[in-house]
Protein backbone atom coordinates (compact mmCIF):
# COMPACT_ATOMS: atom_id res chain seq x y z
CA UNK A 1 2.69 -6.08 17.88
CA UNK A 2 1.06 -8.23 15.17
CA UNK A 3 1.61 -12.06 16.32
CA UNK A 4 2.50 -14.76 14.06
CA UNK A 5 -0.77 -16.64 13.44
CA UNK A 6 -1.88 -12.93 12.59
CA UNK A 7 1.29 -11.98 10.12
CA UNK A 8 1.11 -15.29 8.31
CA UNK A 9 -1.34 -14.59 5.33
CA UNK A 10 1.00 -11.75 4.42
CA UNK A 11 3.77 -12.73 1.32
CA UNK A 12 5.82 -10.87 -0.59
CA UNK A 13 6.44 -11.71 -4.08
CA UNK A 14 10.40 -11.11 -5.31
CA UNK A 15 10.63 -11.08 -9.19
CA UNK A 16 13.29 -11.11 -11.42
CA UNK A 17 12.86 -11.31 -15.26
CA UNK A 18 13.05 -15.35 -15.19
CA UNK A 19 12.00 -15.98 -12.02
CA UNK A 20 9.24 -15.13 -9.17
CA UNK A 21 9.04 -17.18 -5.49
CA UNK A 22 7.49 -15.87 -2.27
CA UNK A 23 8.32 -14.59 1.01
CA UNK A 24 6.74 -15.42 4.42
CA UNK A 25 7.14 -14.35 8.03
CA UNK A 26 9.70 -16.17 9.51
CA UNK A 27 11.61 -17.31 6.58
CA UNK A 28 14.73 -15.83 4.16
CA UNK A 29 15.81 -15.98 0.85
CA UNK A 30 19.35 -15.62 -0.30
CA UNK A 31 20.57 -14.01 -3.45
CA UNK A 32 23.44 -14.94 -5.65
CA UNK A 33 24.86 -16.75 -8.11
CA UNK A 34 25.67 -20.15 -6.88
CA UNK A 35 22.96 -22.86 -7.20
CA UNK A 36 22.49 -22.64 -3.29
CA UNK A 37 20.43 -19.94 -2.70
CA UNK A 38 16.87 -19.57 -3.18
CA UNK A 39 16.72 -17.00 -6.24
CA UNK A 40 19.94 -18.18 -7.93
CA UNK A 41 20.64 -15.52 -10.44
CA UNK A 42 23.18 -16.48 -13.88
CA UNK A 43 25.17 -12.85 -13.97
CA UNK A 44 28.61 -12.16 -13.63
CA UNK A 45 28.01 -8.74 -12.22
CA UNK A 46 26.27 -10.77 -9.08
CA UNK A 47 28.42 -12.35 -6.28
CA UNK A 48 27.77 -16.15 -5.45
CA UNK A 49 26.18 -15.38 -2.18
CA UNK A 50 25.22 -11.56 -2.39
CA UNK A 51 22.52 -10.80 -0.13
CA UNK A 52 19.81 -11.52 1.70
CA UNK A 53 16.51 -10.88 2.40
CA UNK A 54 14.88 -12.10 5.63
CA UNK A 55 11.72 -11.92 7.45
CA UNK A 56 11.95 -12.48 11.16
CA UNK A 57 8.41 -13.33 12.68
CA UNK A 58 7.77 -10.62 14.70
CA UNK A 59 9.27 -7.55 12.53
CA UNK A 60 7.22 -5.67 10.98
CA UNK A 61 8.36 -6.11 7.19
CA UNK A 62 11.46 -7.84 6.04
CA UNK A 63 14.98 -6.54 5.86
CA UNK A 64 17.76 -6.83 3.02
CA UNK A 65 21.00 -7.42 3.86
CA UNK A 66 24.23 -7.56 1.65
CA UNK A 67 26.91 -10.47 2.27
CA UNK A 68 29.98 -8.60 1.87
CA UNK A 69 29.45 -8.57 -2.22
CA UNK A 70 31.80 -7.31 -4.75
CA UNK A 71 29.34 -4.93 -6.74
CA UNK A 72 27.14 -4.11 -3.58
CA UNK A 73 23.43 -4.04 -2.63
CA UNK A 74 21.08 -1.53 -3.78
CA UNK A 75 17.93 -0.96 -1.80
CA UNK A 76 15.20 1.66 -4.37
CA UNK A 77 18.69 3.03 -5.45
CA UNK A 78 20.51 3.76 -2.35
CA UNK A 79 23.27 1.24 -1.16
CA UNK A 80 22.83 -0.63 1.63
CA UNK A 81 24.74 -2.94 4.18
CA UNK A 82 21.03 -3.37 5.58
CA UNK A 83 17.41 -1.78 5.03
CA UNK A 84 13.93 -2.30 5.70
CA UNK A 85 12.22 -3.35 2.28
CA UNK A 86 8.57 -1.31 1.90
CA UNK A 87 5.90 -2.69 -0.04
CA UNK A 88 6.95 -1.60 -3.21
CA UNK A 89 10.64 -1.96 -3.27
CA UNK A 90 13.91 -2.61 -6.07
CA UNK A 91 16.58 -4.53 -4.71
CA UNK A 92 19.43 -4.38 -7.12
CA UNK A 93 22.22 -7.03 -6.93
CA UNK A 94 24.86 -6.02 -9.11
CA UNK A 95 23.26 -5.19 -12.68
CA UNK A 96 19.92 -6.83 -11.95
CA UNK A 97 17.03 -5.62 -10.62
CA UNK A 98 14.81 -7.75 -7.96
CA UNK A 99 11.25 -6.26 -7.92
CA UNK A 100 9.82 -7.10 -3.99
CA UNK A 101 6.21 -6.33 -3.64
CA UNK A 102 3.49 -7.17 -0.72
CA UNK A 103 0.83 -9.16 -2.95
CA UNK A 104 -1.42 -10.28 -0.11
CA UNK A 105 -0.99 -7.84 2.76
CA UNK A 106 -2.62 -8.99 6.31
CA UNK A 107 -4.95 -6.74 8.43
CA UNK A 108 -4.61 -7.12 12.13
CA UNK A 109 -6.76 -5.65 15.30
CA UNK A 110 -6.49 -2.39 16.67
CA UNK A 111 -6.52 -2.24 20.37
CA UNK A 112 -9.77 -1.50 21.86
CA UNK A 113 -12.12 -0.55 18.86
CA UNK A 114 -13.07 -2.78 15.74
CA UNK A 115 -10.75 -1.04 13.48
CA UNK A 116 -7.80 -2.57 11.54
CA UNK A 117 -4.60 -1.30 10.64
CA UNK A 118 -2.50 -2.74 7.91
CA UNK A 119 0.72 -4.03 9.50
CA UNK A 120 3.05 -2.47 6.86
CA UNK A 121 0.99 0.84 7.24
CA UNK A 122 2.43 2.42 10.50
CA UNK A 123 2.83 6.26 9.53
CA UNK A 124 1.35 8.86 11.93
CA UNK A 125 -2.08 10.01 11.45
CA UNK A 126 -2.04 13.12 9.08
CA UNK A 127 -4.87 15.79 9.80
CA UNK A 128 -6.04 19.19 7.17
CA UNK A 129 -8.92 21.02 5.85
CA UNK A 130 -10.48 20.96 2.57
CA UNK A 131 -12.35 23.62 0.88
CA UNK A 132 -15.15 22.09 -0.90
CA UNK A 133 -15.31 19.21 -3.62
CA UNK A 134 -12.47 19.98 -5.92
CA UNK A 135 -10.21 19.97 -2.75
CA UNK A 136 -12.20 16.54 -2.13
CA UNK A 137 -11.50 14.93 -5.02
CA UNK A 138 -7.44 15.98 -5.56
CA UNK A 139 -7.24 14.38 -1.92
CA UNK A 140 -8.45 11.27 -3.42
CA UNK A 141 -7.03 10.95 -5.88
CA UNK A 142 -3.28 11.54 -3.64
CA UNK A 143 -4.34 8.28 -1.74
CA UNK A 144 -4.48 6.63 -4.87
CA UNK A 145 -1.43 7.28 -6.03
CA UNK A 146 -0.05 6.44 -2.86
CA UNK A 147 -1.27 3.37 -3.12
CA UNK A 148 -2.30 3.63 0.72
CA UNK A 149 -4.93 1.54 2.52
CA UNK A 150 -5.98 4.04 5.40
CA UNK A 151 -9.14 5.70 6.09
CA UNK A 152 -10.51 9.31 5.15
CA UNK A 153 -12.69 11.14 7.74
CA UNK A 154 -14.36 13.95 6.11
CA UNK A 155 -15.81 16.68 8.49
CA UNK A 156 -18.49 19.18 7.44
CA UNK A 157 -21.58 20.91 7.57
CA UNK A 158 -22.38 19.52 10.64
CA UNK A 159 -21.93 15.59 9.43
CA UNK A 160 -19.08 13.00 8.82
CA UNK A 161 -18.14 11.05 5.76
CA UNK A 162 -15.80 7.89 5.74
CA UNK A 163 -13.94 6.69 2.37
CA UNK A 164 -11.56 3.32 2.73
CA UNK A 165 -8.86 3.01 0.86
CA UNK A 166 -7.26 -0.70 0.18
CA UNK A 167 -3.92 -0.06 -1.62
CA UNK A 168 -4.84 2.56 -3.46
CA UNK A 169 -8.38 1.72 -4.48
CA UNK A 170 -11.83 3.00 -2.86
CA UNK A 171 -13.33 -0.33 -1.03
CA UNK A 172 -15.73 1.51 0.91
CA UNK A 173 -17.62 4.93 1.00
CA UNK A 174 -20.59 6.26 3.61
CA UNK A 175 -21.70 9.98 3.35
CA UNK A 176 -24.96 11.66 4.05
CA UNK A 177 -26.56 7.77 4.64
CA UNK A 178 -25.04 6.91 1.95
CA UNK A 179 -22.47 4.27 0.91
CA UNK A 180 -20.75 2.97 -2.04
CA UNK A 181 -20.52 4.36 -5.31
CA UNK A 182 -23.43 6.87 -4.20
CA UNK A 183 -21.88 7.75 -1.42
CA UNK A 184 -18.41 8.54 -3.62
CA UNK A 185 -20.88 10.40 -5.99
CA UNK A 186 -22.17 12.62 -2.93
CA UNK A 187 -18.95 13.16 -1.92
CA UNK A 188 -16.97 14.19 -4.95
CA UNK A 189 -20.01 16.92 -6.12
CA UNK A 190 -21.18 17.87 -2.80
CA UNK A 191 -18.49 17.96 -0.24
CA UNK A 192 -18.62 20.82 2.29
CA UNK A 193 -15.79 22.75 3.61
CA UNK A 194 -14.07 20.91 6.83
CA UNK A 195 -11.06 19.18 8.44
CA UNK A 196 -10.25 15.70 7.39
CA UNK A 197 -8.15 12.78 9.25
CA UNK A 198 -6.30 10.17 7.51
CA UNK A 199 -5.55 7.21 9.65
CA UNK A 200 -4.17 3.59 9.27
CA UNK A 201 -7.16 2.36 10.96
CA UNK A 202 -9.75 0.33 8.68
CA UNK A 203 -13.24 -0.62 9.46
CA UNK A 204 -13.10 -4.25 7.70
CA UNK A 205 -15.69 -4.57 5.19
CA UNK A 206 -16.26 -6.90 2.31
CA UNK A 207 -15.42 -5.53 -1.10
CA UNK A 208 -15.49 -7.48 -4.59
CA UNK A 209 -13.51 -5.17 -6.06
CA UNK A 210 -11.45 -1.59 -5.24
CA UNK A 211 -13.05 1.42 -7.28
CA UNK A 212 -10.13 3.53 -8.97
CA UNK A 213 -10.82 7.12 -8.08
CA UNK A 214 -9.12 8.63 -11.65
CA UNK A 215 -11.38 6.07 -13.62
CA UNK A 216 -15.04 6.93 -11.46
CA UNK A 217 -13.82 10.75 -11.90
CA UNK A 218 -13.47 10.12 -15.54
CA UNK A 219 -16.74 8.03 -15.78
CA UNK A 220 -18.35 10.56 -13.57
CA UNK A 221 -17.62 13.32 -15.75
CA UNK A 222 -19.40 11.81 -18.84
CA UNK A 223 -22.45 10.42 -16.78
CA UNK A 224 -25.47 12.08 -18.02
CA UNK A 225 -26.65 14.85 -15.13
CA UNK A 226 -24.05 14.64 -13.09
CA UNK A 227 -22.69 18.10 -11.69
CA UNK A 228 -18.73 16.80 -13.17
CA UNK A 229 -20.44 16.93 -16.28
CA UNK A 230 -19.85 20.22 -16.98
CA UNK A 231 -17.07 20.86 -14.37
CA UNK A 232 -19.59 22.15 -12.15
């Protein structure tokens, strides 16, 4: 469990079309239409005090929870009494829509190795083969759309390759004594036949930016002797 001092760079931004504010581990924000509560929202169709959402220090993510409203609480389109809110989720209150995204996610320690794990990232490890490069590359391209921040382990031809993701983008790639952008290059046009692991753990590593695998594909494919050039 992730402690306080550790959860405490993590916020979550919750957006409406007039109005954006944070929230932090260990604090709440109320929802409604009286001048009270934090995100005061001007619609009839929302109750004075309709929900809210809360972050208790030492849960995981927040939760969302509706205060007995009139029109009800709607959590990515289900109704709710009470739900978990993921990184990406819609809370509707009445006829409006509050957008609640993690925009500054913290990494904490993994027991006993120098790995990281996301702390909103707890699904089980997830384990398959690939065939070659084309394989390589749709599997990539899955954990950007995702929008995960995990780490693939490529297995083949008697070596390893690593690519991190960091919400969806490529921070980090090592193949063949490679890294970075070569190492990406290596792996999309040269990838043997093996099993892979995706895990929540991270190596940390400094990035100035996260590499979108659709655009480096695309760029890929019009560089100049590369072996996408031709769909080879």
């Amino acid at each position: 469990m992730a402690s306080q001092t550790e959860r405490s760079s993590a916020v979550y931004q919750l957006a409406t079309s007039t109005r954006t504010l944070v929230l932090r581990p260990g604090a709440k924000v109320r929802i409604g239409r009286h001048p009270d509560n934090e995100l005061a929202i001007d619609d009839a169709t929302v109750s004075r005090f309709h929900a809210v959402l809360a972050w208790e220090a030492t849960a995981a993510r927040p939760v969302v929870e509706d205060l007995n409203s009139l029109n009800g609480t709607l959590l990515d389109g289900l109704r709710v009494n009470r739900g978990a809110v993921r990184e990406w989720s819609t809370v509707r209150v009445g006829q409006v829509d509050v957008s609640v995204c993690l925009t500054h996610p913290a990494l904490i320690p993994s027991a006993g190795d120098s790995a990281c794990r996301m702390f909103d990232e707890w699904s089980p490890d997830e384990r398959g083969a690939v065939d070659g490069p084309e394989a390589v590359q749709e599997l990539l391209l899955r954990l950007e759309r995702s929008r995960r921040t995990v780490s693939l382990l490529l297995q083949g031809g008697g070596a390893q390759a690593w690519v991190t993701f960091g919400r969806g983008g490529v921070v980090d790639a090592r193949s063949r004594g490679l890294r970075g952008v070569e190492a990406l290059r290596d792996l999309v046009a040269h990838a043997p036949a093996g099993p892979y692991l995706i895990t929540t753990a991270v190596v940390p590593c400094e990035a100035t930016r996260a590499l979108s695998v659709r655009e480096f594909l695309r760029d890929e494919a019009r560089r100049p002797g590369s072996l996408l050039a031709s769909g080879g």
